[in-house]
C-alpha atoms as a PDB file:
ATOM      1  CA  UNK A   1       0.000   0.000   0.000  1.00  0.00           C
ATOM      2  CA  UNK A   2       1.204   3.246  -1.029  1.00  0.00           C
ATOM      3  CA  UNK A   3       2.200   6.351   1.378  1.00  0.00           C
ATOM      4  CA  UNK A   4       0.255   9.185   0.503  1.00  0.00           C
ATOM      5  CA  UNK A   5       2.463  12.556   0.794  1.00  0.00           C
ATOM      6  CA  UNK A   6      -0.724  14.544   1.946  1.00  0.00           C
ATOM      7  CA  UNK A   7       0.285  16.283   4.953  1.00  0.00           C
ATOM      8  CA  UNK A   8      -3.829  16.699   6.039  1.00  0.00           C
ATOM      9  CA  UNK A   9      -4.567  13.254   5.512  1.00  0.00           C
ATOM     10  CA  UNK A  10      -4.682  12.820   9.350  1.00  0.00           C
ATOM     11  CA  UNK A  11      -7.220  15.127  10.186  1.00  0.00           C
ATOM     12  CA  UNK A  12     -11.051  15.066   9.631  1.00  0.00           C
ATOM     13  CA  UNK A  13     -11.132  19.010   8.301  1.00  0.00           C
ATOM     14  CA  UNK A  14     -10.805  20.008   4.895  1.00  0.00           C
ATOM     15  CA  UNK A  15      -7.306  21.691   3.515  1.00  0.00           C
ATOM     16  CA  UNK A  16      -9.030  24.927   2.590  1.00  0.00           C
ATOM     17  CA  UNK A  17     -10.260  25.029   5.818  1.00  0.00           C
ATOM     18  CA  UNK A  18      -7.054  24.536   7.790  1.00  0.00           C
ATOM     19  CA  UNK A  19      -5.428  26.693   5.158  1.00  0.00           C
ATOM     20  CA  UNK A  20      -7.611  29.816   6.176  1.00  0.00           C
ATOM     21  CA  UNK A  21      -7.693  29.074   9.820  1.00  0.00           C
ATOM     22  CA  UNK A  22      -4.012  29.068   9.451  1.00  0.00           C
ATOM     23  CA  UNK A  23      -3.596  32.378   7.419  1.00  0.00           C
ATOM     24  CA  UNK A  24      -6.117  34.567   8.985  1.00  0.00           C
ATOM     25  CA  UNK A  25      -4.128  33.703  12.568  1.00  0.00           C
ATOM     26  CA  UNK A  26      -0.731  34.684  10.349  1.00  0.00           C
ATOM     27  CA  UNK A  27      -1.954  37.667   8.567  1.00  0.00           C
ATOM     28  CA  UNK A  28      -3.894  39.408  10.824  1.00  0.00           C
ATOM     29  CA  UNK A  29      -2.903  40.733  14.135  1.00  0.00           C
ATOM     30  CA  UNK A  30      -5.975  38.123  15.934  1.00  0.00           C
ATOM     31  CA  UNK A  31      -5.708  35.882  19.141  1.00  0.00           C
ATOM     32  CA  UNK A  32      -6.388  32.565  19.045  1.00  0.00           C
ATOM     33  CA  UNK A  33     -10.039  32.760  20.686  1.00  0.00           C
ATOM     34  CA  UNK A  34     -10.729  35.456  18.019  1.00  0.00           C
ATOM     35  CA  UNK A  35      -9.743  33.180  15.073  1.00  0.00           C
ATOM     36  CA  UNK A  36     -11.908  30.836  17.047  1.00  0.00           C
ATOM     37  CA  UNK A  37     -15.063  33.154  17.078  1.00  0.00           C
ATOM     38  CA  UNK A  38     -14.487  34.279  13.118  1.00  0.00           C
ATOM     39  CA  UNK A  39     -14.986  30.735  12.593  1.00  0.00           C
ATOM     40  CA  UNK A  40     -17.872  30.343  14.440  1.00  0.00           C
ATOM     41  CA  UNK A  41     -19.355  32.943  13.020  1.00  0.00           C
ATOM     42  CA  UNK A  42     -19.049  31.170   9.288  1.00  0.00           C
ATOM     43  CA  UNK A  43     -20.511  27.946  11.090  1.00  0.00           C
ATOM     44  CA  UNK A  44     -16.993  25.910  11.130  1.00  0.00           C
ATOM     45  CA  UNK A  45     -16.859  25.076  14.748  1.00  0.00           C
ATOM     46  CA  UNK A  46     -13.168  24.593  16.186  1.00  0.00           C
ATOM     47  CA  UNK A  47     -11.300  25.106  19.350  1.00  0.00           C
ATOM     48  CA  UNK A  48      -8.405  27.256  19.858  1.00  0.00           C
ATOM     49  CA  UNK A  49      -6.278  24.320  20.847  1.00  0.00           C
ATOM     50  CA  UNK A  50      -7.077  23.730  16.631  1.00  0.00           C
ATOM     51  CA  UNK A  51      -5.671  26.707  16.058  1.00  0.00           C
ATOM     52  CA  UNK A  52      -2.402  26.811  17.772  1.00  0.00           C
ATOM     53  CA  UNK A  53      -2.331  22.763  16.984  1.00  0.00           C
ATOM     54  CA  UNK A  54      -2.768  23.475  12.781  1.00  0.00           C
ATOM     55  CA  UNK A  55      -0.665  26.816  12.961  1.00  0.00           C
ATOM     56  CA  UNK A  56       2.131  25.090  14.577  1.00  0.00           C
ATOM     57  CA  UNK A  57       2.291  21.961  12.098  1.00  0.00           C
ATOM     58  CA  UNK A  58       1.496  23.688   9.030  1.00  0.00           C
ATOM     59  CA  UNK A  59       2.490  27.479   9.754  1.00  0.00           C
ATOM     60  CA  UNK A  60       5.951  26.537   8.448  1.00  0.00           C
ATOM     61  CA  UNK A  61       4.846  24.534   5.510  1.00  0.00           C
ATOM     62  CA  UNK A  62       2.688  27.794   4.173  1.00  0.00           C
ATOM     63  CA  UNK A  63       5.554  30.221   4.674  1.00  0.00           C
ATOM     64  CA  UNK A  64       7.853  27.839   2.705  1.00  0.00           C
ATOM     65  CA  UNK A  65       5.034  27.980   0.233  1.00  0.00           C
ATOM     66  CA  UNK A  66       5.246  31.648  -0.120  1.00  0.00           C
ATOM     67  CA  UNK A  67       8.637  32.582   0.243  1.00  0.00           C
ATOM     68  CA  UNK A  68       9.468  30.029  -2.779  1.00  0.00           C
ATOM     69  CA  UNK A  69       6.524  31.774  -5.157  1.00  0.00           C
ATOM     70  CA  UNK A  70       8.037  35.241  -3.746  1.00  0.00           C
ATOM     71  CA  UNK A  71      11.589  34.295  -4.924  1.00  0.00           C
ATOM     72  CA  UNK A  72      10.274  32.474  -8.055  1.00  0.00           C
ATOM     73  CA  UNK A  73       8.225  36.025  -8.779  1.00  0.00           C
ATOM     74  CA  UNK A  74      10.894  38.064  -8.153  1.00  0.00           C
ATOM     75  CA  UNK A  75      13.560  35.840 -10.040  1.00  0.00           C
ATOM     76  CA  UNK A  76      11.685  37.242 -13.352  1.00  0.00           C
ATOM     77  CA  UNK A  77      11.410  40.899 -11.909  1.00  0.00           C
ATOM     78  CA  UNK A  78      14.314  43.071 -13.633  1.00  0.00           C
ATOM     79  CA  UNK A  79      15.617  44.781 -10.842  1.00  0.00           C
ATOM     80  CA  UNK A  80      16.467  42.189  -8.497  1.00  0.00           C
ATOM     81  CA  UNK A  81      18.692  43.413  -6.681  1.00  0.00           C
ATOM     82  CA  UNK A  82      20.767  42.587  -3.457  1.00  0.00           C
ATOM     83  CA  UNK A  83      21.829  44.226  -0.768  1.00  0.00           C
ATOM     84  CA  UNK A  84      24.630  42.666   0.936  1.00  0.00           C
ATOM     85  CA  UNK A  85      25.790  43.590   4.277  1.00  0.00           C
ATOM     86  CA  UNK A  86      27.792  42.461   8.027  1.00  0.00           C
ATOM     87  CA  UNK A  87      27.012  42.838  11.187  1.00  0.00           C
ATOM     88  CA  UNK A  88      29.206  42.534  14.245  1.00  0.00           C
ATOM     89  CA  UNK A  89      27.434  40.448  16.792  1.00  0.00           C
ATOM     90  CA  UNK A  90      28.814  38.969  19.908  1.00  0.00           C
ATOM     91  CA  UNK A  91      27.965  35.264  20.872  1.00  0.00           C
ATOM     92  CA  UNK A  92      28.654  34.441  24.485  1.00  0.00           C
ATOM     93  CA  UNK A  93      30.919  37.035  24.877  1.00  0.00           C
ATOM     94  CA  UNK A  94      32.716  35.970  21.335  1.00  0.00           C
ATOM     95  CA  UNK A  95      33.042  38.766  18.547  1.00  0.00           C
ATOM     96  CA  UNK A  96      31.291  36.866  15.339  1.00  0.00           C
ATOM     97  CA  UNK A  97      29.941  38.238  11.874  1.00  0.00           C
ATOM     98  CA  UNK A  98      26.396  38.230  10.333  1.00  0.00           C
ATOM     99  CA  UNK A  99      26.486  38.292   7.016  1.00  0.00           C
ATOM    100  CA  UNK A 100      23.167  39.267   5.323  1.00  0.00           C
ATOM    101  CA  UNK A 101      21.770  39.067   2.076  1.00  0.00           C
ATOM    102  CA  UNK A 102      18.127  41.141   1.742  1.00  0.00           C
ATOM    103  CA  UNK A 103      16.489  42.096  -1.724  1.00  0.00           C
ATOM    104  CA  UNK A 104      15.346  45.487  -3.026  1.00  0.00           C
ATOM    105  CA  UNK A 105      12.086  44.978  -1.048  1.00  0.00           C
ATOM    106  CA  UNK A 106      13.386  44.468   2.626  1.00  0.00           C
ATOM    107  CA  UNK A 107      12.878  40.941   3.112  1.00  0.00           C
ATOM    108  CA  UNK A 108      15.997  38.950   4.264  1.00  0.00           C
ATOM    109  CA  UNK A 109      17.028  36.167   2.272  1.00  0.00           C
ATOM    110  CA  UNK A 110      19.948  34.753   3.669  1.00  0.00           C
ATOM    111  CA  UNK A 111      21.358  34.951   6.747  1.00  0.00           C
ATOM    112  CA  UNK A 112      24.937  33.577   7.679  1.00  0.00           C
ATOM    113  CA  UNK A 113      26.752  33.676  10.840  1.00  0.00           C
ATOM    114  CA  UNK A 114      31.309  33.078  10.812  1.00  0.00           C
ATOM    115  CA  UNK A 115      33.991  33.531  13.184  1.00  0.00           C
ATOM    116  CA  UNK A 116      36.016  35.228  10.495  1.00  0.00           C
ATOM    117  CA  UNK A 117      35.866  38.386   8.703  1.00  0.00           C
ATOM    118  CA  UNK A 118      37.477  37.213   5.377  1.00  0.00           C
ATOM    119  CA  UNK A 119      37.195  36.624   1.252  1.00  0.00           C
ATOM    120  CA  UNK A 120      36.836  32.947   1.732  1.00  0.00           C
ATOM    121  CA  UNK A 121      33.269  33.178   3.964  1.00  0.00           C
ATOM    122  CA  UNK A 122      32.252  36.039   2.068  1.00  0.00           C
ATOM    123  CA  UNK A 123      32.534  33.711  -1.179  1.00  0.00           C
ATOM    124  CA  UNK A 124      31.084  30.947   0.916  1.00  0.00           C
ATOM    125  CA  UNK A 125      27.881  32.962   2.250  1.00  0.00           C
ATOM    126  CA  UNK A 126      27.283  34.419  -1.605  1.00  0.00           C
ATOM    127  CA  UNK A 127      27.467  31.262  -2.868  1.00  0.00           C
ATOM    128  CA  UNK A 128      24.926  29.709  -0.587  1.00  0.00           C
ATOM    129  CA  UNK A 129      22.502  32.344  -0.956  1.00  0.00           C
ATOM    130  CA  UNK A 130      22.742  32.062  -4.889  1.00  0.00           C
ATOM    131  CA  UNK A 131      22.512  28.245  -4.706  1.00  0.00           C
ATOM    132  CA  UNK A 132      18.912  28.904  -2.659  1.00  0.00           C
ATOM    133  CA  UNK A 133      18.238  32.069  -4.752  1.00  0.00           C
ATOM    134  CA  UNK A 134      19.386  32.337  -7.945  1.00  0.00           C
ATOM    135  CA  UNK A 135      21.813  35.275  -9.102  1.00  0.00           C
ATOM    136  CA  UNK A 136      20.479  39.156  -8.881  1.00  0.00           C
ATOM    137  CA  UNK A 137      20.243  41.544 -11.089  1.00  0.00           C
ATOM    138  CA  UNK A 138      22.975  43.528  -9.223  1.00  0.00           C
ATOM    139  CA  UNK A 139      24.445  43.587  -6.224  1.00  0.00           C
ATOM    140  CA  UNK A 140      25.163  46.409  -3.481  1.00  0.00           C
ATOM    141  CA  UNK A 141      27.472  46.242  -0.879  1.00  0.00           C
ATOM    142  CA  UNK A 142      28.519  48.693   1.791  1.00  0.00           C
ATOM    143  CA  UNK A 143      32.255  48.738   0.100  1.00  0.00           C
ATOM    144  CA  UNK A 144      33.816  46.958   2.425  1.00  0.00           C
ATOM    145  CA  UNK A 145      36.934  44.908   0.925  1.00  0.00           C
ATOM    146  CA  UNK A 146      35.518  41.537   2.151  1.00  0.00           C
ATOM    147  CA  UNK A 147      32.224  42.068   0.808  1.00  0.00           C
ATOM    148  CA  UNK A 148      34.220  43.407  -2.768  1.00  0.00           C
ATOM    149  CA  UNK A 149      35.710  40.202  -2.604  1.00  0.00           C
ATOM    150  CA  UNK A 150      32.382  38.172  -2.798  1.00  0.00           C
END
């Protein structure tokens, strides 16, 4: 007998329905109980416990859902660009860098934390977020020689 991939195959509610329960929590700045009454409301009777339970399991599953049509959207978009950038942070009480990679619209793409401050994990973050990405359009750095290097 063959697995079925369906991730709602375990539960007696509909995948539209879990779907919107799941996005209107997301999108909208609502409580769980709230969610809970909007439903009731529409005659789909749940309990908050549903709510956190489905936004939990399948909360990640949507964003990965959007983020890839984002990037897939703005892979065709002309002026992709990239914004490039590094951070100083300290991690228990050790200097590290954050390297960042965020796209003419704000959102953050990649995100890579190294001990060093070099060409060779500059290369190695750029490469990773092209790999998951794609190439831009153009790049912009802050003109910092390790970020020249990349």
């Amino acid at each position: 007998m063959a697995k079925s991939d369906n991730p709602f195959r375990w539960f007696d509610s509909s995948s539209e329905v879990i779907r919107t329960v799941v996005m209107m929590y997301v999108r909208f700045p609502l409580s769980l109980r709230q969610v809970e009454d909007l439903l009731a409301e529409r005659g789909i009777d749940i309990c908050d416990e549903t709510v956190r339970l489905w936004w939990n399991r399948f909360g990640p599953m949507f964003a990965g859902e959007i983020r890839r049509k984002r990037v897939q959207a703005m892979r065709s978009f002309t002026h992709w660009r990239w914004h490039l950038d590094e951070v100083f942070v300290r991690i228990n009480g050790e200097r590290h860098y954050l390297w960042r990679a965020v796209d003419h619209e704000g959102e953050i793409l990649e995100s890579f934390v190294t001990k060093t401050r070099d060409k060779a994990s500059a290369l190695k973050f750029i490469r990773k977020a092209m790999r998951r990405h794609g190439s831009p359009k153009a790049t912009v750095t802050d003109g910092l020689k390790s970020c020249r290097a990349a």
